[in-house]
PDB file of N, CA and C in Angstrom:
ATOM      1  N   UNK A   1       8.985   7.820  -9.577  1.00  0.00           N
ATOM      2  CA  UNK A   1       7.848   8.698  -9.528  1.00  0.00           C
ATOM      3  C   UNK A   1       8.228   9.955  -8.768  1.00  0.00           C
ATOM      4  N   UNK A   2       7.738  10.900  -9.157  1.00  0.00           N
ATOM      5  CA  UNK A   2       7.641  12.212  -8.669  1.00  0.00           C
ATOM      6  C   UNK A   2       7.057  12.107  -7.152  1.00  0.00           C
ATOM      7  N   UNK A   3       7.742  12.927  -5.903  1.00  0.00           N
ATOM      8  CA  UNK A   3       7.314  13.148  -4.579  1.00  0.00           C
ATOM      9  C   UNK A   3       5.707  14.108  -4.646  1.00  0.00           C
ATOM     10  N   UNK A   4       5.166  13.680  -3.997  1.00  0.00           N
ATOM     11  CA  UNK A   4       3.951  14.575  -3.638  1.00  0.00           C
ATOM     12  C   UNK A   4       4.454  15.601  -2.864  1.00  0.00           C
ATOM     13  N   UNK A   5       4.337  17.187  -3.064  1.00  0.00           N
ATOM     14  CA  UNK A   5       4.249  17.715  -2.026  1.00  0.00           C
ATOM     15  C   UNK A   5       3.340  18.808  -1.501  1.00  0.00           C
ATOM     16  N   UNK A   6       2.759  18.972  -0.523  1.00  0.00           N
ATOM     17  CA  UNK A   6       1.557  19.365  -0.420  1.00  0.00           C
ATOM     18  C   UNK A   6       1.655  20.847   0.936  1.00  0.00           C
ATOM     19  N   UNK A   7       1.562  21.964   0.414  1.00  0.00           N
ATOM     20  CA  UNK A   7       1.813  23.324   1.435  1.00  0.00           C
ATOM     21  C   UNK A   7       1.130  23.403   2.478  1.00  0.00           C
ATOM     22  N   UNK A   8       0.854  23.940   3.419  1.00  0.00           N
ATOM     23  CA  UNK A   8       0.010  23.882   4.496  1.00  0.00           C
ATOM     24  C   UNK A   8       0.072  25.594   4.745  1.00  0.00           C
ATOM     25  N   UNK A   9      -0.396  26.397   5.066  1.00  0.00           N
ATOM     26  CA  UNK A   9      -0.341  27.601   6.012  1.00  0.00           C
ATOM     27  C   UNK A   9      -0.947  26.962   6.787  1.00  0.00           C
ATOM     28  N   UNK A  10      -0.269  27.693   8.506  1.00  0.00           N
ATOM     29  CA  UNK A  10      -0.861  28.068   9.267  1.00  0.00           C
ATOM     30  C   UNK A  10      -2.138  28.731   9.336  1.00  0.00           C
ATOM     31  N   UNK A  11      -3.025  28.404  10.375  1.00  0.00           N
ATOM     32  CA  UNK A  11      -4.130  29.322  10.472  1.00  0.00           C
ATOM     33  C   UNK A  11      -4.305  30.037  12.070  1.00  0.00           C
ATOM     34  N   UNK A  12      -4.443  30.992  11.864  1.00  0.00           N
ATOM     35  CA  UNK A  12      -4.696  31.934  13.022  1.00  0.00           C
ATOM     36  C   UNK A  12      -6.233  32.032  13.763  1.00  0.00           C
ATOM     37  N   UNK A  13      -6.635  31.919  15.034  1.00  0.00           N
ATOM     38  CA  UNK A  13      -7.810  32.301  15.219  1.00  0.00           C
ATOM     39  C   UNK A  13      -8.021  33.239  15.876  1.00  0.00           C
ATOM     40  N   UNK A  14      -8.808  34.031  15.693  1.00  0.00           N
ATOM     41  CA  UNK A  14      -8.926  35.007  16.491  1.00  0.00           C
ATOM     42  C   UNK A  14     -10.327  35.508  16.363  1.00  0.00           C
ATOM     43  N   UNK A  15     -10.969  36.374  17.005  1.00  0.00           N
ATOM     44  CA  UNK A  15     -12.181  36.831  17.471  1.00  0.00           C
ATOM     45  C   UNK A  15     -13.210  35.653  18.016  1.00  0.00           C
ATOM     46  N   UNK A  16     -12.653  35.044  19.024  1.00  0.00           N
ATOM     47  CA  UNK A  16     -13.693  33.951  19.325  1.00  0.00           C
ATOM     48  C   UNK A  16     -13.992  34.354  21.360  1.00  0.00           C
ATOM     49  N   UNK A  17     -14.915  34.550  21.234  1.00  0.00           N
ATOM     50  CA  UNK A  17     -15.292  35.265  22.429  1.00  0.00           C
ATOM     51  C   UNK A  17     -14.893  34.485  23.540  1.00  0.00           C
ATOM     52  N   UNK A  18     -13.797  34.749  24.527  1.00  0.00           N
ATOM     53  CA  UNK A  18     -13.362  34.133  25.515  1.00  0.00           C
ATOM     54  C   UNK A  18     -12.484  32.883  25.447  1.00  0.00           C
ATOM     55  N   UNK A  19     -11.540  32.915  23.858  1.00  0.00           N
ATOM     56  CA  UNK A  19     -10.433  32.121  23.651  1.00  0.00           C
ATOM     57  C   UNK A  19      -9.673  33.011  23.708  1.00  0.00           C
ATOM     58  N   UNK A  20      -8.501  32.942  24.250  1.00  0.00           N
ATOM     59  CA  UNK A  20      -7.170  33.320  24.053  1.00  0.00           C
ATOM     60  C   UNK A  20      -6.785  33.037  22.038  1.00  0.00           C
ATOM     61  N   UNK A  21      -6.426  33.758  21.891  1.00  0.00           N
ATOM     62  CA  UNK A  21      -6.067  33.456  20.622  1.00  0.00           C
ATOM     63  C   UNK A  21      -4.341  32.801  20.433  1.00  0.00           C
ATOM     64  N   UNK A  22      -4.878  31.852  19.173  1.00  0.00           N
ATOM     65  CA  UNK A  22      -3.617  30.828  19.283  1.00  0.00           C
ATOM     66  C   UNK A  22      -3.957  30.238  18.060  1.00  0.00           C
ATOM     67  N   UNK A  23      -2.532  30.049  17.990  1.00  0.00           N
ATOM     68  CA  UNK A  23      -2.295  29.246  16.294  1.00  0.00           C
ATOM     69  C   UNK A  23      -2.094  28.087  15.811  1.00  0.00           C
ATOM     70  N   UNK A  24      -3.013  27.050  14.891  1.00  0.00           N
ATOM     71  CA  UNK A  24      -3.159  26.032  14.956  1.00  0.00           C
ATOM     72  C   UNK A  24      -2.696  25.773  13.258  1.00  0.00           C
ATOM     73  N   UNK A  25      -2.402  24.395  12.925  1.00  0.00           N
ATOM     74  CA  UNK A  25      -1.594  24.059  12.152  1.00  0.00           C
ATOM     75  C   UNK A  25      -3.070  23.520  11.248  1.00  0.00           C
ATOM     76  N   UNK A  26      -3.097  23.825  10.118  1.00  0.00           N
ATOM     77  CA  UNK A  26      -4.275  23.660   9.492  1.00  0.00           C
ATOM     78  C   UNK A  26      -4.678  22.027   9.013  1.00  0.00           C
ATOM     79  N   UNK A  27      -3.242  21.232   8.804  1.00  0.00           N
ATOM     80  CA  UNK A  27      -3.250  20.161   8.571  1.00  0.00           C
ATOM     81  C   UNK A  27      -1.619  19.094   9.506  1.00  0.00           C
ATOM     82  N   UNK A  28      -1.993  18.265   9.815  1.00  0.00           N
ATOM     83  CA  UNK A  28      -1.266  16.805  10.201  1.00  0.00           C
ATOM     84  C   UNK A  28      -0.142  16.409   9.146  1.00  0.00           C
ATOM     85  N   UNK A  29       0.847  16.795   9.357  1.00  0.00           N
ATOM     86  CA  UNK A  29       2.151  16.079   8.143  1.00  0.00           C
ATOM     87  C   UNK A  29       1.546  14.899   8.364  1.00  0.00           C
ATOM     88  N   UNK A  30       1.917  13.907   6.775  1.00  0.00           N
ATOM     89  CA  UNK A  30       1.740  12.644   6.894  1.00  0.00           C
ATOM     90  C   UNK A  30       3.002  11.977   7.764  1.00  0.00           C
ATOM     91  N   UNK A  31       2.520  10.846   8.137  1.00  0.00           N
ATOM     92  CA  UNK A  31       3.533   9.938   8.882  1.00  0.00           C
ATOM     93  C   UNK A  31       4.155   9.213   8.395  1.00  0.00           C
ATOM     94  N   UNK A  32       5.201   9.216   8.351  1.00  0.00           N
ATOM     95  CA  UNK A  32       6.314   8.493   7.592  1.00  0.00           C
ATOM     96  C   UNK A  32       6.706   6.883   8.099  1.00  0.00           C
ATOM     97  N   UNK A  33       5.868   5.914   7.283  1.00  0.00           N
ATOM     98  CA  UNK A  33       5.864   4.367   8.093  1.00  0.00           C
ATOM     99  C   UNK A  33       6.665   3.446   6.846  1.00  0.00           C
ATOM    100  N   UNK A  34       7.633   2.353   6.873  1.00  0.00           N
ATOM    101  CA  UNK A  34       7.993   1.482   6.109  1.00  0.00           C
ATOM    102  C   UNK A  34       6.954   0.771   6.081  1.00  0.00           C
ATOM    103  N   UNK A  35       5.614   1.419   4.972  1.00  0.00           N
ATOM    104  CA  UNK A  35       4.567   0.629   4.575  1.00  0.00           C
ATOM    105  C   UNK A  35       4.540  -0.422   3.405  1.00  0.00           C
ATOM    106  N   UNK A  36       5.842  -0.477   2.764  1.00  0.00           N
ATOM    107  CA  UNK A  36       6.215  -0.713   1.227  1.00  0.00           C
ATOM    108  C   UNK A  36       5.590  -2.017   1.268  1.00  0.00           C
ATOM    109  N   UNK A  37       4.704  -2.552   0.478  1.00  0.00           N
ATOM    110  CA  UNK A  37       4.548  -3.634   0.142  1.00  0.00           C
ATOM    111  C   UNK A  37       5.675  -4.594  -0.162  1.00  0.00           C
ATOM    112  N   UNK A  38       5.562  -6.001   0.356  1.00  0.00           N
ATOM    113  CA  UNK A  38       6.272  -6.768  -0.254  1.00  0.00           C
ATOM    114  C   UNK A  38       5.792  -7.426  -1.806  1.00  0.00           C
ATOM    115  N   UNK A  39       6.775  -7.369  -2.348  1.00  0.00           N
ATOM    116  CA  UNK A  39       6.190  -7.874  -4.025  1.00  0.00           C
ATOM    117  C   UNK A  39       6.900  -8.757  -4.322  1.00  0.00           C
ATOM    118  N   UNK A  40       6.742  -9.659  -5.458  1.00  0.00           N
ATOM    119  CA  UNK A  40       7.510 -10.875  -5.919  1.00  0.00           C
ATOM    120  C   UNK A  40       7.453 -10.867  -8.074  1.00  0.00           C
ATOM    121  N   UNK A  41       8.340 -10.957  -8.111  1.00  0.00           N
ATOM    122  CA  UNK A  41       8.488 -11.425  -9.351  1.00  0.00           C
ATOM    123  C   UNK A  41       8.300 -12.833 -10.293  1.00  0.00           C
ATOM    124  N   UNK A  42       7.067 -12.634 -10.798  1.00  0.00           N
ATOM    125  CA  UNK A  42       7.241 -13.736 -11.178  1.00  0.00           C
ATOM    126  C   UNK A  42       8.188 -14.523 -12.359  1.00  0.00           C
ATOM    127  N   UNK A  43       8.211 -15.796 -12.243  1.00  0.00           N
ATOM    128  CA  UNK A  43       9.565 -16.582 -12.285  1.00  0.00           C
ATOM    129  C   UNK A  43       8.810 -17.772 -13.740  1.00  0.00           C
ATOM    130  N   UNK A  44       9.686 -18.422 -14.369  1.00  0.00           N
ATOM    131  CA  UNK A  44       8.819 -19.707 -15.466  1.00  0.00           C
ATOM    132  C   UNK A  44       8.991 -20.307 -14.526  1.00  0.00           C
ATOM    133  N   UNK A  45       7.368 -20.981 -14.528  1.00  0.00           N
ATOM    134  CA  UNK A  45       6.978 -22.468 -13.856  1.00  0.00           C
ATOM    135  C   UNK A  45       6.190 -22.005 -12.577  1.00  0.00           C
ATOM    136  N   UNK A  46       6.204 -20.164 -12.432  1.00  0.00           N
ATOM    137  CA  UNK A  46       5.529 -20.218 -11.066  1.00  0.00           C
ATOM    138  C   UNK A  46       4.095 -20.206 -11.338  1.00  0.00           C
ATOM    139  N   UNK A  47       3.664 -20.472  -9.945  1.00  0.00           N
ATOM    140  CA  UNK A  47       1.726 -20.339 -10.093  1.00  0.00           C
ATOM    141  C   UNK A  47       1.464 -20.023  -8.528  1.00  0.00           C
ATOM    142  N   UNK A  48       0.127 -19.247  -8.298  1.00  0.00           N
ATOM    143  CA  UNK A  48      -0.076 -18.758  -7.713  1.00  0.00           C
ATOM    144  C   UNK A  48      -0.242 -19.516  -6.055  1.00  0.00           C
ATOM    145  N   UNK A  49      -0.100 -20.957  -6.654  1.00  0.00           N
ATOM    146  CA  UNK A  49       0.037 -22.082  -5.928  1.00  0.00           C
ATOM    147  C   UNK A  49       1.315 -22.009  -5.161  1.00  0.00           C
ATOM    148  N   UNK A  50       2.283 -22.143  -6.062  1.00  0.00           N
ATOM    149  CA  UNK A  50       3.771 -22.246  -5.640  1.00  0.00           C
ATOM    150  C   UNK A  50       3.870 -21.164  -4.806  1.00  0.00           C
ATOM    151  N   UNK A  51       3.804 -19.763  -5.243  1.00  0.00           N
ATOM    152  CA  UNK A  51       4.437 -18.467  -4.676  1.00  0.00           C
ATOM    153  C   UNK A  51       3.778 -18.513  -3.009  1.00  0.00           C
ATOM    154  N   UNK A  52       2.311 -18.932  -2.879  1.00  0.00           N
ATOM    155  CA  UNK A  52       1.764 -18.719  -1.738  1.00  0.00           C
ATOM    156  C   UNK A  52       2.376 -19.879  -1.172  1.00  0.00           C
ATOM    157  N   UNK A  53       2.872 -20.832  -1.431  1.00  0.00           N
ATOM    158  CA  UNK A  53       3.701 -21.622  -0.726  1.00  0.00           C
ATOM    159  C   UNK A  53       5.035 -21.356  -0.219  1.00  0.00           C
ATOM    160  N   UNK A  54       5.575 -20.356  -1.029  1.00  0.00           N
ATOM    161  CA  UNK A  54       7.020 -20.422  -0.507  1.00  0.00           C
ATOM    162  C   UNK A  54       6.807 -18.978   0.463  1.00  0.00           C
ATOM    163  N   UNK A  55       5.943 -18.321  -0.143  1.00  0.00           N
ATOM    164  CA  UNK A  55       5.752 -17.293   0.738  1.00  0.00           C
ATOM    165  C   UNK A  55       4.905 -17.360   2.041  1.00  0.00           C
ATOM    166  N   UNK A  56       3.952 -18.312   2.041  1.00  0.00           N
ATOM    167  CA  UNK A  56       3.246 -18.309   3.446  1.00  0.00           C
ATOM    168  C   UNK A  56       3.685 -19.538   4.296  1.00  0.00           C
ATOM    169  N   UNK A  57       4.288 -21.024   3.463  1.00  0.00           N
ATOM    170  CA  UNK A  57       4.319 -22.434   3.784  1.00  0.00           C
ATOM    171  C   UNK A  57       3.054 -22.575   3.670  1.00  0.00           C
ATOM    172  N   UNK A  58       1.964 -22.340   2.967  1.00  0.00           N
ATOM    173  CA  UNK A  58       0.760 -22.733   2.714  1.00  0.00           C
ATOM    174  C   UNK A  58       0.418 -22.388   0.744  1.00  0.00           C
ATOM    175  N   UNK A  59       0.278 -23.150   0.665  1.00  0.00           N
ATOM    176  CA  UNK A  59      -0.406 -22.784  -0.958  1.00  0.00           C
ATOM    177  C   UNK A  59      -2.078 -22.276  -1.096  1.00  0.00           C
ATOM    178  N   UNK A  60      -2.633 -22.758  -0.272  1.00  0.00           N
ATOM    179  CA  UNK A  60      -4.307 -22.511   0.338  1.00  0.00           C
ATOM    180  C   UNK A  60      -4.378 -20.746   0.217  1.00  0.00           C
ATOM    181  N   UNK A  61      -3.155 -20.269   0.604  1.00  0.00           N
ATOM    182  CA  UNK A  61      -3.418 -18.811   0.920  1.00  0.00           C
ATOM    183  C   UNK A  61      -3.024 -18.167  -0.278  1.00  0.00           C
ATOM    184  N   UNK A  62      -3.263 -18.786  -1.633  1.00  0.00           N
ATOM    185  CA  UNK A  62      -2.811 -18.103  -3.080  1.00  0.00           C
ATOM    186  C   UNK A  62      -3.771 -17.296  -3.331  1.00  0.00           C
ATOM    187  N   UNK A  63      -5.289 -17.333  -2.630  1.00  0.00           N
ATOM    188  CA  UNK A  63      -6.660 -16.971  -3.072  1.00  0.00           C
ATOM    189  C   UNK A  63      -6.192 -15.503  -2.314  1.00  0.00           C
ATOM    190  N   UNK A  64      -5.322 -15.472  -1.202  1.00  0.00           N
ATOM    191  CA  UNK A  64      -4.494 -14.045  -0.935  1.00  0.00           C
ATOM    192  C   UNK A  64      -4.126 -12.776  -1.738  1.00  0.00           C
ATOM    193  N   UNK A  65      -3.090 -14.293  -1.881  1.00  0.00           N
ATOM    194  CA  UNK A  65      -2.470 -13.051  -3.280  1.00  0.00           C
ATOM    195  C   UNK A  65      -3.384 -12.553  -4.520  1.00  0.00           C
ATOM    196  N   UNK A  66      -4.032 -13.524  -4.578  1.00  0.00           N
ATOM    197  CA  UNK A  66      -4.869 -13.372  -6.275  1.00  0.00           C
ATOM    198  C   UNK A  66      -5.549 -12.093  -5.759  1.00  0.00           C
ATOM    199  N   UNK A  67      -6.114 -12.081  -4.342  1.00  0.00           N
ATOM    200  CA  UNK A  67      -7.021 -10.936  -3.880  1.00  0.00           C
ATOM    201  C   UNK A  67      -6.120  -9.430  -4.161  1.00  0.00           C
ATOM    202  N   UNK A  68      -5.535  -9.226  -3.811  1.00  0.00           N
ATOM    203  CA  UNK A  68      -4.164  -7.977  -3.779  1.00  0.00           C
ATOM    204  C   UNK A  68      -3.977  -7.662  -4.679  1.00  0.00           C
ATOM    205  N   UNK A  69      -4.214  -8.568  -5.827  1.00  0.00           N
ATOM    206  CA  UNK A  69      -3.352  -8.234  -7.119  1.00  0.00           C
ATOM    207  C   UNK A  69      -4.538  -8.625  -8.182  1.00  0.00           C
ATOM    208  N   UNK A  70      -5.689  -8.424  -7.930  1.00  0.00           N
ATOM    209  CA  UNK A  70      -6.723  -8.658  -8.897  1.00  0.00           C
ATOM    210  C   UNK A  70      -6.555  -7.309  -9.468  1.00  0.00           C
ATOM    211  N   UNK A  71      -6.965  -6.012  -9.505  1.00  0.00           N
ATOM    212  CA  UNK A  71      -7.005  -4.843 -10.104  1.00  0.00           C
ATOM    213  C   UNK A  71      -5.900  -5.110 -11.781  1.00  0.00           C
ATOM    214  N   UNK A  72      -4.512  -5.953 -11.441  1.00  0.00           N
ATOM    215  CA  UNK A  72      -3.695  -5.999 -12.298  1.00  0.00           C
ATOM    216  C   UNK A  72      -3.702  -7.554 -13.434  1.00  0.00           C
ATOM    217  N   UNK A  73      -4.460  -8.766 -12.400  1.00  0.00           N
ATOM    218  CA  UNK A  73      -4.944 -10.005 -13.162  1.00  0.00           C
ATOM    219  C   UNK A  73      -5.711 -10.285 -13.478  1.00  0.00           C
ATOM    220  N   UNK A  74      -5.937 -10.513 -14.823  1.00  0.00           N
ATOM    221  CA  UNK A  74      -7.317 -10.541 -15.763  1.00  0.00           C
ATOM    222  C   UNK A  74      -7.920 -12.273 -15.260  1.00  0.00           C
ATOM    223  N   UNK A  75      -6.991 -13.292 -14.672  1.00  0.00           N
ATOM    224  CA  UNK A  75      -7.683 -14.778 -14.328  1.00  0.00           C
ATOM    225  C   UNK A  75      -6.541 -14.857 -13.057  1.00  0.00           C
ATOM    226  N   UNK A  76      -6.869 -15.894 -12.157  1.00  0.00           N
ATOM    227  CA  UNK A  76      -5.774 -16.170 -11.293  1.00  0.00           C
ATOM    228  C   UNK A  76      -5.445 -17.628 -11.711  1.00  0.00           C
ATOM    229  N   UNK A  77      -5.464 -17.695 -12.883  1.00  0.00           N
ATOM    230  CA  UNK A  77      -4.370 -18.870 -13.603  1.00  0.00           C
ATOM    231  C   UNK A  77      -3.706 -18.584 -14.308  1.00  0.00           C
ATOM    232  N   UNK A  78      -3.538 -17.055 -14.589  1.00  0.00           N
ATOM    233  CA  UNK A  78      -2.703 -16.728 -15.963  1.00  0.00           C
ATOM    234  C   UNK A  78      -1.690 -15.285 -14.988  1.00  0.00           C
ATOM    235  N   UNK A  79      -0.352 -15.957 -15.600  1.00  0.00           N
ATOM    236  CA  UNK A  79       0.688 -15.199 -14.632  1.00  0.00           C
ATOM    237  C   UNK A  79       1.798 -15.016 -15.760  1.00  0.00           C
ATOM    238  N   UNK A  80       2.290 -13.786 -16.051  1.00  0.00           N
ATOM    239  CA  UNK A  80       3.375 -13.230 -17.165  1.00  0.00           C
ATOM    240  C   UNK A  80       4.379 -13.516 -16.497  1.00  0.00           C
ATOM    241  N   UNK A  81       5.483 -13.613 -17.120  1.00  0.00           N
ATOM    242  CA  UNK A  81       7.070 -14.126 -16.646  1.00  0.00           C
ATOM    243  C   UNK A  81       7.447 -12.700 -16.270  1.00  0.00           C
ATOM    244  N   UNK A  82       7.892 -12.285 -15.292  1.00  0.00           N
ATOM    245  CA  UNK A  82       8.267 -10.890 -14.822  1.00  0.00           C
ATOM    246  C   UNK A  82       7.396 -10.586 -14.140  1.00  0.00           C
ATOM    247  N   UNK A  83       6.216 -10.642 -14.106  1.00  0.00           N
ATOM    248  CA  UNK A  83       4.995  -9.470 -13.590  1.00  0.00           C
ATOM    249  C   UNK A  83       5.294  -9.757 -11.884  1.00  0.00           C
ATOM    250  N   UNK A  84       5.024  -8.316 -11.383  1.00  0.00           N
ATOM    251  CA  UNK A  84       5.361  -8.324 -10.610  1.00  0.00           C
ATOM    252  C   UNK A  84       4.033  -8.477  -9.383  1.00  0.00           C
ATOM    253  N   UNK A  85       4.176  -9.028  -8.119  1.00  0.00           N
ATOM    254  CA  UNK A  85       2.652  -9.396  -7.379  1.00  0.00           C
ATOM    255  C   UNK A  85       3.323  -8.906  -5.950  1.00  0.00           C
ATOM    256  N   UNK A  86       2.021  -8.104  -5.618  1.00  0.00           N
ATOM    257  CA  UNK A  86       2.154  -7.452  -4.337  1.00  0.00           C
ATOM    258  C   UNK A  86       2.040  -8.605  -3.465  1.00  0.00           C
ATOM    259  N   UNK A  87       2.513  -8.924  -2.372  1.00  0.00           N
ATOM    260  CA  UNK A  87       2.371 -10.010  -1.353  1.00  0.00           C
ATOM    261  C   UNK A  87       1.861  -9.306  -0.249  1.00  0.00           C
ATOM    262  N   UNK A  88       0.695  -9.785   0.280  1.00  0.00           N
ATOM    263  CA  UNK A  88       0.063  -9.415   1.619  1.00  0.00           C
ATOM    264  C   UNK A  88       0.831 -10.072   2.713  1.00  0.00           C
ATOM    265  N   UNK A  89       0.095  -9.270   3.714  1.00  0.00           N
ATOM    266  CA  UNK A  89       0.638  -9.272   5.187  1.00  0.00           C
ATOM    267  C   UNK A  89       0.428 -11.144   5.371  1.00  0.00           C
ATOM    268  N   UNK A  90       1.020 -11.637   6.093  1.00  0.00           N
ATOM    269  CA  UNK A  90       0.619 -13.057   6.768  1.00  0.00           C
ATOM    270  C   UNK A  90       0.074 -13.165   7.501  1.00  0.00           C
TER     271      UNK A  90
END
């Protein structure tokens, strides 16, 4: 994917009765964090059972994943060979 990139000018203030005038940055660069989701591929034979098992040691926490990755799963019993599933935080 293509980088976002987004310009900023400076902004100047001036005529403000009894400020010193001074120059303020109109916007906050974003912060640069290793936010990357962890994701998993799915595999034949996996289920949403298994993955939250190997990924949490709990299978209970599949209702997790199904949550994260609903926008992209039409049931949380039906899983494509490849598709790929965002894994939440633990």
């Amino acid at each position: 994917m293509g980088q976002l990139h987004e310009e900023v000018a400076d902004t100047i203030v001036v005529d403000a009765p009894g400020v010193p005038e001074r120059k303020e940055s109109a916007a906050e660069p974003a912060k640069t964090t290793d936010e990357t989701p962890r994701t998993y591929r799915v595999q034949h034979g996996d289920s949403l059972w298994k993955i939250a098992q190997a990924q949490f040691g709990d299978g209970y926490r599949s209702t997790r994943i199904y949550e994260a990755n609903r926008d992209t799963m039409s049931s949380r019993n039906v899983l494509s060979i490849g598709q790929i599933l965002k894994i939440p935080e633990r």
